[in-house]
Protein backbone atom coordinates (compact mmCIF):
# COMPACT_ATOMS: atom_id res chain seq x y z
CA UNK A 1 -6.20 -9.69 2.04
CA UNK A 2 -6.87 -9.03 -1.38
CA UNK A 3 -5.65 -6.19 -3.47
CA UNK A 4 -8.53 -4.82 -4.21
CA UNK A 5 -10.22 -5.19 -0.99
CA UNK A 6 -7.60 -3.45 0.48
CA UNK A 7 -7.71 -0.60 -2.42
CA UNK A 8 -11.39 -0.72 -1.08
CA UNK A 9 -10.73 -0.06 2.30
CA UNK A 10 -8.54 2.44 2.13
CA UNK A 11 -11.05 4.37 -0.18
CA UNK A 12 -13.50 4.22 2.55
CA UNK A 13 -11.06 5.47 5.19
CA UNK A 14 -9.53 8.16 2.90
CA UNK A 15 -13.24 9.06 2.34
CA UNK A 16 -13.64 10.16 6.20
CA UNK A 17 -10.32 12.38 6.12
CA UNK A 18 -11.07 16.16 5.01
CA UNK A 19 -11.25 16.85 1.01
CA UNK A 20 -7.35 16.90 0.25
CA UNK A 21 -7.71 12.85 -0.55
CA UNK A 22 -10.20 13.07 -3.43
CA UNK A 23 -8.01 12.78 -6.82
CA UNK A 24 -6.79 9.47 -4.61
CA UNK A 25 -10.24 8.62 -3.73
CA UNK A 26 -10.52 8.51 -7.84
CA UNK A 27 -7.59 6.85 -8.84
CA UNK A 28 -7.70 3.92 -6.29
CA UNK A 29 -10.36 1.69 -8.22
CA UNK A 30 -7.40 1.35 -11.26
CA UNK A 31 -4.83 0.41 -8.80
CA UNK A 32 -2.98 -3.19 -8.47
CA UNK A 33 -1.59 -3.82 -5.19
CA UNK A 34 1.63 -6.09 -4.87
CA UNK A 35 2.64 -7.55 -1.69
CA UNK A 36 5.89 -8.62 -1.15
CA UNK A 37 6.79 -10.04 2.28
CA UNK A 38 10.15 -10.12 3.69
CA UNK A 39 11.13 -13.30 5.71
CA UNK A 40 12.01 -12.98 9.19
CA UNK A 41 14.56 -15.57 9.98
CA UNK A 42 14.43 -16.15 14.04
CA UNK A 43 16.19 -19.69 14.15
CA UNK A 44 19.86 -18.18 13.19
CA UNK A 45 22.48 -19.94 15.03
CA UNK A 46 23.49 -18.60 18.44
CA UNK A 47 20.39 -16.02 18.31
CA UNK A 48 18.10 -15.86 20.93
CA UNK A 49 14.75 -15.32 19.38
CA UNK A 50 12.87 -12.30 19.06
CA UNK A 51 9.19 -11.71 18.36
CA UNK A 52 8.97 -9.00 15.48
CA UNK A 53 6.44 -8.47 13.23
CA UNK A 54 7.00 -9.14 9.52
CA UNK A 55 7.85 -6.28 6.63
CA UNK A 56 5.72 -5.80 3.84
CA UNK A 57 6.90 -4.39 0.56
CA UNK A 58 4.12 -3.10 -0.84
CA UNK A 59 3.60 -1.11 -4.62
CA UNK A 60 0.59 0.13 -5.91
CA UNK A 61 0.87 -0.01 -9.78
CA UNK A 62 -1.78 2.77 -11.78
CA UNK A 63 -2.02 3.53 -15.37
CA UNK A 64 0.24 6.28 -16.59
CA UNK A 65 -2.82 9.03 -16.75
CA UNK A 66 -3.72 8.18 -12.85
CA UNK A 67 -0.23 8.03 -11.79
CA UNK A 68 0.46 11.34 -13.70
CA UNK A 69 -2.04 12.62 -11.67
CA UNK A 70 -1.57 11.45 -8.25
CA UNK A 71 2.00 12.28 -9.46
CA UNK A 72 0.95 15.85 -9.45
CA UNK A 73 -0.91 15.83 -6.34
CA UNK A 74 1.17 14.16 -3.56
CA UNK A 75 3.41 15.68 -1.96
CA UNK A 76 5.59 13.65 0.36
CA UNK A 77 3.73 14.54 3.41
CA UNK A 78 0.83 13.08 1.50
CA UNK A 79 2.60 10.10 0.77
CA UNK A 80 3.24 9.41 3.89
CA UNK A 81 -0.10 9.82 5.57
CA UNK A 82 -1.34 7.54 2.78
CA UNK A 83 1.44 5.17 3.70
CA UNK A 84 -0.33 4.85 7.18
CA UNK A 85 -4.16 4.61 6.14
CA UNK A 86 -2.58 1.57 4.02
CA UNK A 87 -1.11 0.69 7.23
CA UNK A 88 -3.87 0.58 9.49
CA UNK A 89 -6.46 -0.83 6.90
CA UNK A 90 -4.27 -3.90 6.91
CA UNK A 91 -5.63 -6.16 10.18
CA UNK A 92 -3.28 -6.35 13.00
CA UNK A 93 -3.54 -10.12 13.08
CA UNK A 94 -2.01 -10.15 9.70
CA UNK A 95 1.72 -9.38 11.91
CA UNK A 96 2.71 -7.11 8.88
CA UNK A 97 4.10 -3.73 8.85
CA UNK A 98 5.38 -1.76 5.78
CA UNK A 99 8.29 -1.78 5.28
CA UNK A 100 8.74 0.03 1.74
CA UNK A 101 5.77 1.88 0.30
CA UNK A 102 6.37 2.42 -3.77
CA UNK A 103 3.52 4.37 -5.68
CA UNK A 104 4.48 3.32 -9.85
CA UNK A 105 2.93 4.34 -13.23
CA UNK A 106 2.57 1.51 -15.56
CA UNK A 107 2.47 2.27 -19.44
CA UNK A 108 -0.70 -0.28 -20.01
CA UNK A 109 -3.76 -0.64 -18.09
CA UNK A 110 -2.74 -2.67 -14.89
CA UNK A 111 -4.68 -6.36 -14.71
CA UNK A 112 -6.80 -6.50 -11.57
CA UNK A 113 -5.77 -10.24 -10.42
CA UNK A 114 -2.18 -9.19 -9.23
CA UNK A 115 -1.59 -9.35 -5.45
């Protein structure tokens, strides 16, 4: 999925949730997403193998003034939850689950063609 589709969808599902979620609502369209899978390895020697889904690393990368903001307005709760919109916006059939969930400020205006 691309970054900003999935920036995209989880706007729309923050956008059902009660009114705590608007300064992300706001910020998400500035966002880069970066995905960084982490390798199972099920063929080890003298392993039998084990179906497990896949981690995902994933970092969301905003301008300074957004992440100053959202900065401001999450508390770790909040993180959280948003951790698991994030997680269910991304399809099942994708095998993924996050593993690490970074939120990071970014001193210049983030290029929307990272993923």
């Amino acid at each position: 999925m691309d970054g900003r589709e999935l920036l995209s969808r989880v706007r729309q599902a923050l956008k059902e949730e009660p009114g705590y979620w608007q300064t992300v609502i706001e910020c998400l369209p500035s966002g880069v997403v970066e995905y960084k899978p982490i390798r199972n390895n099920p063929m080890r020697a003298g392993y039998t193998y084990q179906y497990r889904q896949a981690g995902l690393n994933l970092t969301l990368y905003f301008p300074e003034k957004q992440f100053e903001r959202l900065l401001d307005d999450l508390v770790e709760d909040k993180v959280m939850e948003l951790k698991q919109v994030i997680q269910n916006v991304i399809p099942d059939r994708s095998g993924y689950i996050i593993n690490e969930f970074k939120i990071k400020g970014v001193l210049d205006d983030p290029g929307h063609g990272a993923s």
